[in-house]
PDB file of N, CA and C in Angstrom:
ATOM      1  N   UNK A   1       7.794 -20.952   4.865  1.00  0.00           N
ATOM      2  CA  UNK A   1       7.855 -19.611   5.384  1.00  0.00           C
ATOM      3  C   UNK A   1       8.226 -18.622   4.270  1.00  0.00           C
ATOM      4  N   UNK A   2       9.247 -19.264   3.654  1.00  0.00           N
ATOM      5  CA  UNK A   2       9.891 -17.934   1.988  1.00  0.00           C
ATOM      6  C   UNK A   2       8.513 -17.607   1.254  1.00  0.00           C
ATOM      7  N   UNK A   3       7.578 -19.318   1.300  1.00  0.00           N
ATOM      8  CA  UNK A   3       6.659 -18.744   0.499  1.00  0.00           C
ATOM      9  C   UNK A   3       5.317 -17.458   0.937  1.00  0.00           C
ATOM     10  N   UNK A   4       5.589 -17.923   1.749  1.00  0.00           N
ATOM     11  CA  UNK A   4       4.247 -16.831   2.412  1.00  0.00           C
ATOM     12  C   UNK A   4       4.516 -15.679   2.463  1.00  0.00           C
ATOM     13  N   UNK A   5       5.911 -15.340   2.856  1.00  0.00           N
ATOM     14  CA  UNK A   5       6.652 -13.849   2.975  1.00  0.00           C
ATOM     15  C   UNK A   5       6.403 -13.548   1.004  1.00  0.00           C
ATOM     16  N   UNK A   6       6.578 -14.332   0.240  1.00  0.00           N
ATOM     17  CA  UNK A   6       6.714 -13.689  -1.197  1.00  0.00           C
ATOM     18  C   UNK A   6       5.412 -13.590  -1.227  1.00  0.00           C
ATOM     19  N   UNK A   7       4.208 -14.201  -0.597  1.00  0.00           N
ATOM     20  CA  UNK A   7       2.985 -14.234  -0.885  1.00  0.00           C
ATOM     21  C   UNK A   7       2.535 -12.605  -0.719  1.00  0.00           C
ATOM     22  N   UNK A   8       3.223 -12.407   0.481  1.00  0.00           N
ATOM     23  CA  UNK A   8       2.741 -10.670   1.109  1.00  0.00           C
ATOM     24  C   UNK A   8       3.463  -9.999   0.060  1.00  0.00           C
ATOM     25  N   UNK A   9       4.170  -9.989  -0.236  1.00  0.00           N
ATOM     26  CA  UNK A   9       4.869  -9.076  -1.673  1.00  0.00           C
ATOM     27  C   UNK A   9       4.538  -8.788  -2.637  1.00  0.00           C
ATOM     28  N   UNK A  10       3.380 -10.253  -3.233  1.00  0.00           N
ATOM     29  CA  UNK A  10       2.937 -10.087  -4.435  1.00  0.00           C
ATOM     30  C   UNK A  10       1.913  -9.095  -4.060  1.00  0.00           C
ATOM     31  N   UNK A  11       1.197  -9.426  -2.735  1.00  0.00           N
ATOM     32  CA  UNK A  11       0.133  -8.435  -2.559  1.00  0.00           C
ATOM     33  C   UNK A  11       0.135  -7.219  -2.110  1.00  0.00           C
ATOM     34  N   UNK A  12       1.198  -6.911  -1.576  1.00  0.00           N
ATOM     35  CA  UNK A  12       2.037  -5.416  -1.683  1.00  0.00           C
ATOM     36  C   UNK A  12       1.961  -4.830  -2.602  1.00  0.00           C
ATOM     37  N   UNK A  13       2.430  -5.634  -3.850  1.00  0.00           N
ATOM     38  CA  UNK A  13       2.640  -5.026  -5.138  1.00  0.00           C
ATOM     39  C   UNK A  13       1.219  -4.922  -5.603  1.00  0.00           C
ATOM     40  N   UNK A  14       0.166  -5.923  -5.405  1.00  0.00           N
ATOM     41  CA  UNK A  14      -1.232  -5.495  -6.517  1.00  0.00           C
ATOM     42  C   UNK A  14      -2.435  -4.296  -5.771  1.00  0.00           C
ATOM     43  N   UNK A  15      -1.749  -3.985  -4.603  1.00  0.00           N
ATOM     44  CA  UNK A  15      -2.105  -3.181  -3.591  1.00  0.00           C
ATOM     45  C   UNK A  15      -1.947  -1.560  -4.353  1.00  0.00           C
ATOM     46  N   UNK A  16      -0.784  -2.162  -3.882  1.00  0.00           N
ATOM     47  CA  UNK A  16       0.166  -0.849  -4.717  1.00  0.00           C
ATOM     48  C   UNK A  16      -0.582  -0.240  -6.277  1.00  0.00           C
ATOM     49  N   UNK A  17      -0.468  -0.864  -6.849  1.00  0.00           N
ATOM     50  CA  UNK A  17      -0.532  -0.856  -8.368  1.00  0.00           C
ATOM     51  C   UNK A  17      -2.482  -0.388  -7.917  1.00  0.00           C
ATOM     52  N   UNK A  18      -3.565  -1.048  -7.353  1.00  0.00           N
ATOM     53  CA  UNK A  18      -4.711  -0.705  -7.555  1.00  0.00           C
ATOM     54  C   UNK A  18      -4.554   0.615  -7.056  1.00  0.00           C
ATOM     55  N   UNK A  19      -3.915   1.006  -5.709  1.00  0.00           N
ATOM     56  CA  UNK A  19      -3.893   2.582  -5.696  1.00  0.00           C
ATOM     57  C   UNK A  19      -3.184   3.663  -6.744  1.00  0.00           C
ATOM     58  N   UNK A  20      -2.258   3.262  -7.698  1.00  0.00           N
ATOM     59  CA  UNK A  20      -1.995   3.987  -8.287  1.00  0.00           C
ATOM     60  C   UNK A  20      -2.869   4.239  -9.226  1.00  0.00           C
ATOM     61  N   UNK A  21      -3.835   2.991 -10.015  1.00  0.00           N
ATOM     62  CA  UNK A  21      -4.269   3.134 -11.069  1.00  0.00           C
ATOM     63  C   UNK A  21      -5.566   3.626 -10.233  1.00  0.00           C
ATOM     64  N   UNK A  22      -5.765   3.952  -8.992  1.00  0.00           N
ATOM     65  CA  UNK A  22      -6.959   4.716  -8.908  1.00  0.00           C
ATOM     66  C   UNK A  22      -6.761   6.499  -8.935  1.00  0.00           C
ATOM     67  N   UNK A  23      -5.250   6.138  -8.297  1.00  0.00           N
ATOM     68  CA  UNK A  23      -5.219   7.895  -8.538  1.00  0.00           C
ATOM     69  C   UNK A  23      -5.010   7.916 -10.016  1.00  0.00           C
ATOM     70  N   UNK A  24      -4.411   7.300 -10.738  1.00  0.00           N
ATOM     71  CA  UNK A  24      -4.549   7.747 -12.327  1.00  0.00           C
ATOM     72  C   UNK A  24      -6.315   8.240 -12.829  1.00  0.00           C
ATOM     73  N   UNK A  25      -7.174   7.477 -12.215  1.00  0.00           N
ATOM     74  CA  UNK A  25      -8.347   7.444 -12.507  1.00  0.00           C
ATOM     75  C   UNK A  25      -9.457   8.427 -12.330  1.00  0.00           C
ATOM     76  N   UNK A  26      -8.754   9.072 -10.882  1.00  0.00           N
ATOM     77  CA  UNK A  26     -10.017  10.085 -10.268  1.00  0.00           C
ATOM     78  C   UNK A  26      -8.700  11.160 -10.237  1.00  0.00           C
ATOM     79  N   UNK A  27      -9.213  11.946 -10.721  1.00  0.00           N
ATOM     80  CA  UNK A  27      -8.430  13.185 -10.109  1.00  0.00           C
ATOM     81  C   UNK A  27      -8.909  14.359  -8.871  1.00  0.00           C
ATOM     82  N   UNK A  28      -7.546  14.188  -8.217  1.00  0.00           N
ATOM     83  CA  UNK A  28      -8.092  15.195  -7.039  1.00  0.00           C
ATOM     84  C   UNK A  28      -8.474  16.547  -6.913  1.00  0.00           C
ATOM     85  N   UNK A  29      -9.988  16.734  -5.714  1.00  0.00           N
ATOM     86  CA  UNK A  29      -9.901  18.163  -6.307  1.00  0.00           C
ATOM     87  C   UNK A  29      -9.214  18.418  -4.604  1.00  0.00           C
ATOM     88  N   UNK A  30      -8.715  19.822  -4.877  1.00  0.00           N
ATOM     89  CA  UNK A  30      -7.754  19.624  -3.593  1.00  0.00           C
ATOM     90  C   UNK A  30      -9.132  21.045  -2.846  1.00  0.00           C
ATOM     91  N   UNK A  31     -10.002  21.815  -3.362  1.00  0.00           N
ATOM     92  CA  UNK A  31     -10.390  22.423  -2.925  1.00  0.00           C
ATOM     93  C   UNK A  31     -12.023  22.082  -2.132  1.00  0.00           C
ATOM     94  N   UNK A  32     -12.073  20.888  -2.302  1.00  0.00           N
ATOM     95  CA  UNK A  32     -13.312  19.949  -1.756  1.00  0.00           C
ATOM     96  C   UNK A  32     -12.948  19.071  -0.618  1.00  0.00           C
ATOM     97  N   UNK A  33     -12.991  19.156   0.456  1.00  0.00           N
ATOM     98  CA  UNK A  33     -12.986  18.300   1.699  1.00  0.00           C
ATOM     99  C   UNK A  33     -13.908  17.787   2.205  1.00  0.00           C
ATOM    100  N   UNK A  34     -14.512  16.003   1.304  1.00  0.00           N
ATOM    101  CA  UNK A  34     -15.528  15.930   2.107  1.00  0.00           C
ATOM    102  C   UNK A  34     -15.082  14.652   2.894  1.00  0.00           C
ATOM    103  N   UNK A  35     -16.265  14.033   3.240  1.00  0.00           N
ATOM    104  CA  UNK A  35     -16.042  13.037   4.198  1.00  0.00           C
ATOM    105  C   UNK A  35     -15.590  11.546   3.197  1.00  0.00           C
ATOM    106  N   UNK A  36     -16.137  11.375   2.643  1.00  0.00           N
ATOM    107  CA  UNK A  36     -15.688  10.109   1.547  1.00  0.00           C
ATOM    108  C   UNK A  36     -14.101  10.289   1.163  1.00  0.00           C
ATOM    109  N   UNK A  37     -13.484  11.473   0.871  1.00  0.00           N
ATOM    110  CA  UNK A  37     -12.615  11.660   0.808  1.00  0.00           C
ATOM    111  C   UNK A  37     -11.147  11.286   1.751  1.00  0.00           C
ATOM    112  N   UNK A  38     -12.120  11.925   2.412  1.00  0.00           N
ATOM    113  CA  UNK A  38     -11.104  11.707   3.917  1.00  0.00           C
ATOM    114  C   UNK A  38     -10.960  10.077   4.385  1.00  0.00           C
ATOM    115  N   UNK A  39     -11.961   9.195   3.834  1.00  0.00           N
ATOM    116  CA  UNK A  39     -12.074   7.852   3.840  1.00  0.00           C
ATOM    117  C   UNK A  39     -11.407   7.333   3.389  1.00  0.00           C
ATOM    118  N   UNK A  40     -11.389   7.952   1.813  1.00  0.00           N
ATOM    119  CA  UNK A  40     -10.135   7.068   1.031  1.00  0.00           C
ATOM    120  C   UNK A  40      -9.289   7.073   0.679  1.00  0.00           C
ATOM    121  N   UNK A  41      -8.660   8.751   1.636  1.00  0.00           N
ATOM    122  CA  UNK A  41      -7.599   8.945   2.061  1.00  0.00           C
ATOM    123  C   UNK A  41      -7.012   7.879   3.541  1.00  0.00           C
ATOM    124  N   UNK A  42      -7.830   7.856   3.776  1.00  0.00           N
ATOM    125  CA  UNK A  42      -7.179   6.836   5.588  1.00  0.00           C
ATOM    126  C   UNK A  42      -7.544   5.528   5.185  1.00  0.00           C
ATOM    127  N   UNK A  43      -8.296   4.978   4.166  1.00  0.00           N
ATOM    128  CA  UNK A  43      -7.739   3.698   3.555  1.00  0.00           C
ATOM    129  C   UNK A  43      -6.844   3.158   2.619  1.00  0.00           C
ATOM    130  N   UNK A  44      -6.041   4.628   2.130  1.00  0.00           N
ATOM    131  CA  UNK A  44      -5.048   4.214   1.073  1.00  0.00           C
ATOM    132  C   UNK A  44      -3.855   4.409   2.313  1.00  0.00           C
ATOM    133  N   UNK A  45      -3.720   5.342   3.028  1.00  0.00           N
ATOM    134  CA  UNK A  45      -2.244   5.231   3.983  1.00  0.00           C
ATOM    135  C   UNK A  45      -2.373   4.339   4.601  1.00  0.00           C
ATOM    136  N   UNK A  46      -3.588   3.394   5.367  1.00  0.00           N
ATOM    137  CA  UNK A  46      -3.857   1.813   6.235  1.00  0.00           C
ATOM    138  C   UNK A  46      -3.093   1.053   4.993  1.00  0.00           C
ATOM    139  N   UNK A  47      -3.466   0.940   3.567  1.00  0.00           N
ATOM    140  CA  UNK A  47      -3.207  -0.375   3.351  1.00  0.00           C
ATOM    141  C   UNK A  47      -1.813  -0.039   2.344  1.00  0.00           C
ATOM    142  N   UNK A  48      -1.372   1.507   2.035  1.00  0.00           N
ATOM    143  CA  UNK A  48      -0.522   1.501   1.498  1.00  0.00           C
ATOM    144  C   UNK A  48       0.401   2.632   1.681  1.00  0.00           C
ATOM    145  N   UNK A  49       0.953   1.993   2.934  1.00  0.00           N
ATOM    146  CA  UNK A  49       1.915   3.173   4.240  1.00  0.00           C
ATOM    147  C   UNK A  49       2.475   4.136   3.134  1.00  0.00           C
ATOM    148  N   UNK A  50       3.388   3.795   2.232  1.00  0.00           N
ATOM    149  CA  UNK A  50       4.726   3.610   1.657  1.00  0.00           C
ATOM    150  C   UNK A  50       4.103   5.462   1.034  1.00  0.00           C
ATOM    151  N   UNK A  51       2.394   5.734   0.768  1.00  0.00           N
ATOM    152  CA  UNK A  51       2.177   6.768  -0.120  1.00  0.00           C
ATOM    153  C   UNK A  51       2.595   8.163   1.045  1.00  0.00           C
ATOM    154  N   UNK A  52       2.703   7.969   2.152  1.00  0.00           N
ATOM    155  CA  UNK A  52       2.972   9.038   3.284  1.00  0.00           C
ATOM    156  C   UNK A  52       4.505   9.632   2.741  1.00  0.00           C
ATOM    157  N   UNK A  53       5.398   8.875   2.546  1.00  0.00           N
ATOM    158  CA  UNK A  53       6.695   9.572   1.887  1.00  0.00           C
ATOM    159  C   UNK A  53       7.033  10.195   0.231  1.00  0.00           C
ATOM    160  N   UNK A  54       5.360   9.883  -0.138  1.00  0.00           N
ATOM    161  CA  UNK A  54       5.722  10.937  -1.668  1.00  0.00           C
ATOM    162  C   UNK A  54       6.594  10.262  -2.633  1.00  0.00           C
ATOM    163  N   UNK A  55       6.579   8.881  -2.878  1.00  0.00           N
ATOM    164  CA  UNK A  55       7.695   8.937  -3.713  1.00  0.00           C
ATOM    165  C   UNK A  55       6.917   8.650  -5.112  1.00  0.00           C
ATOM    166  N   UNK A  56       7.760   8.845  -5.964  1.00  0.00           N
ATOM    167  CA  UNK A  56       7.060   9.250  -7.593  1.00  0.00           C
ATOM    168  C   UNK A  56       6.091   7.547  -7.992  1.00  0.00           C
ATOM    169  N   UNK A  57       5.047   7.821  -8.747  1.00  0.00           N
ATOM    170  CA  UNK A  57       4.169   7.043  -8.441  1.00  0.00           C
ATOM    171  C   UNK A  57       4.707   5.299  -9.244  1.00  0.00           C
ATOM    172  N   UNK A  58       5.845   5.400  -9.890  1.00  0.00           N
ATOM    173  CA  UNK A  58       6.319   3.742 -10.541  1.00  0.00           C
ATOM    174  C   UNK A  58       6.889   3.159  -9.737  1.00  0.00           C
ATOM    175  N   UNK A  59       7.215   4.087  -8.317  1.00  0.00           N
ATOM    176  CA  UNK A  59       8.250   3.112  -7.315  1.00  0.00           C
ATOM    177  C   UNK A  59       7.015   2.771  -6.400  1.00  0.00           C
ATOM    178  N   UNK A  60       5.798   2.903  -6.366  1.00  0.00           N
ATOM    179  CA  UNK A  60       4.800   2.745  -5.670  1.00  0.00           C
ATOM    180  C   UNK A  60       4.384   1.562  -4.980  1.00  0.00           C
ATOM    181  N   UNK A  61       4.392   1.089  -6.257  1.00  0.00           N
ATOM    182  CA  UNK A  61       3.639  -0.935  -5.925  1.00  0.00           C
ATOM    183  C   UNK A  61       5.125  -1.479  -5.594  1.00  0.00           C
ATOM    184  N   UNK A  62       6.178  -1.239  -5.856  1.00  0.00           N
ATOM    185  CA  UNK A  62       7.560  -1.859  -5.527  1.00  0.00           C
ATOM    186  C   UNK A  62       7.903  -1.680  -4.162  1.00  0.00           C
ATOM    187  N   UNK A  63       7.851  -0.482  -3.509  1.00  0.00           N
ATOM    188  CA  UNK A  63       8.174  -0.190  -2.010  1.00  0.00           C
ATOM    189  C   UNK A  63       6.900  -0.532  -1.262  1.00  0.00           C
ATOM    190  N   UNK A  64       5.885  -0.584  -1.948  1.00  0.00           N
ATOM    191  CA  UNK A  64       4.676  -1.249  -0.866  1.00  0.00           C
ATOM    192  C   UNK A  64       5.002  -3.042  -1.002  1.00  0.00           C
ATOM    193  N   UNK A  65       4.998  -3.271  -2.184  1.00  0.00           N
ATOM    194  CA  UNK A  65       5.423  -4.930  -2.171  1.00  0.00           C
ATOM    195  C   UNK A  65       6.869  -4.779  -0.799  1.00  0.00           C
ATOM    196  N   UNK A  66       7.952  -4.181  -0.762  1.00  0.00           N
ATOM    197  CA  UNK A  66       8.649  -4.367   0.547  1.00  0.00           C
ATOM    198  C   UNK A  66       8.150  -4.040   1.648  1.00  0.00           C
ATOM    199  N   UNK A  67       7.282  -3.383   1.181  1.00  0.00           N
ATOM    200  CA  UNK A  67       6.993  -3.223   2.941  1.00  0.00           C
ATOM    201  C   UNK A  67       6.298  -4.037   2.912  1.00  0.00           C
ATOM    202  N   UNK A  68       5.356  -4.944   2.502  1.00  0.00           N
ATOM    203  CA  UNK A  68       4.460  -5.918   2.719  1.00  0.00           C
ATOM    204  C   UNK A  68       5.254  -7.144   2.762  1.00  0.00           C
ATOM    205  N   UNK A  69       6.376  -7.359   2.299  1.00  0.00           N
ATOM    206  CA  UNK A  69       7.002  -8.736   2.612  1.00  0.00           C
ATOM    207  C   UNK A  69       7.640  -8.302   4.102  1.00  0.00           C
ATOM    208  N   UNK A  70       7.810  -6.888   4.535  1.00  0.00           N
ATOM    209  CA  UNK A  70       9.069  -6.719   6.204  1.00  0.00           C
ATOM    210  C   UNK A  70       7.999  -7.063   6.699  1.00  0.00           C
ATOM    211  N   UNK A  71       6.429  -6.499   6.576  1.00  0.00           N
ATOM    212  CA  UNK A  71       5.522  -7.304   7.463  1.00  0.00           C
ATOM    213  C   UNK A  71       5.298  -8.319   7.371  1.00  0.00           C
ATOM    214  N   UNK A  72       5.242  -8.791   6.616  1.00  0.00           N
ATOM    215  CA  UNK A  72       4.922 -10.606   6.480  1.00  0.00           C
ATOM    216  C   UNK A  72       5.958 -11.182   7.222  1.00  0.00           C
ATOM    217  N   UNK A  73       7.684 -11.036   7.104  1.00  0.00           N
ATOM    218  CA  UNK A  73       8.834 -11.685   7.706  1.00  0.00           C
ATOM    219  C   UNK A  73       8.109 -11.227   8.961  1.00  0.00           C
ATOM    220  N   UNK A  74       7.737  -9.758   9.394  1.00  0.00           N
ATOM    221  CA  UNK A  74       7.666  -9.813  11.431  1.00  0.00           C
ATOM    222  C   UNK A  74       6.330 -10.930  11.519  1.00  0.00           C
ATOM    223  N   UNK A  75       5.727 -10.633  10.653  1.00  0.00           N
ATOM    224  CA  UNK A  75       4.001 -11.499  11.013  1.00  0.00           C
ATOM    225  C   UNK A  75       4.517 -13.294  11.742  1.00  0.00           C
ATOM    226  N   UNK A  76       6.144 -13.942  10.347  1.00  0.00           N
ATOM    227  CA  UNK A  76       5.641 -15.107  10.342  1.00  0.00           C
ATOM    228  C   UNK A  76       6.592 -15.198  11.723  1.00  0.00           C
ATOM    229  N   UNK A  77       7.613 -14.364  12.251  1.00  0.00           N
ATOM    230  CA  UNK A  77       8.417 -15.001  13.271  1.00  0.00           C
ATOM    231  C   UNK A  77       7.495 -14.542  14.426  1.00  0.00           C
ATOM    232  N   UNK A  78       6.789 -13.835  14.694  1.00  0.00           N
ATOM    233  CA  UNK A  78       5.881 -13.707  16.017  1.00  0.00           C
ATOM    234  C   UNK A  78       4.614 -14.770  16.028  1.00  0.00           C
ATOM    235  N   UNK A  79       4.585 -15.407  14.664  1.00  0.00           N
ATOM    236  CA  UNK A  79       3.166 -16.849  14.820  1.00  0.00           C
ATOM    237  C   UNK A  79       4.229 -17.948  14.815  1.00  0.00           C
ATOM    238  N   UNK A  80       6.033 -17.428  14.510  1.00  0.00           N
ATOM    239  CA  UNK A  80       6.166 -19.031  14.939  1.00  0.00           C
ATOM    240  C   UNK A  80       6.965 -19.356  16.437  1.00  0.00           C
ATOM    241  N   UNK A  81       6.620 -17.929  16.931  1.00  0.00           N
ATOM    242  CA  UNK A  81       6.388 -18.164  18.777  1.00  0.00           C
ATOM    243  C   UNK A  81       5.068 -18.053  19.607  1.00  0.00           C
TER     244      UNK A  81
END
């Protein structure tokens, strides 16, 4: 069970880390609203909650790796009822 919960952590963290190094990559234009946008905006808050509270972008992959292990701990005690 420890291992699987660290398993979700690591992938918290490479989660994390691919969204940051994508916002390093594309820069936003904030005066363009299109639809792709809005896509990969509602697939970065689905897979990486943690960016909704703003916090500066090195604590990024670290607080998504926790939140991906608190889900993994609820995931493994509700599959081991």
């Amino acid at each position: 069970m420890k291992r699987r919960i660290v398993w979700w952590a690591i992938i918290g963290f490479f989660v994390g880390c691919v969204w940051v190094g994508y916002a390093f990559a594309t820069a936003p234009d904030y005066e363009q609203r299109s639809a792709a946008n809005s896509v990969v905006q509602a697939l970065a808050y689905a897979t990486c909650p943690i960016i909704a509270a703003a916090p500066r972008f090195y604590w990024i992959p670290l607080a998504n790796a926790a939140t991906y292990a608190f889900l993994g701990l609820i995931l493994q005690f509700v599959r081991k009822k």
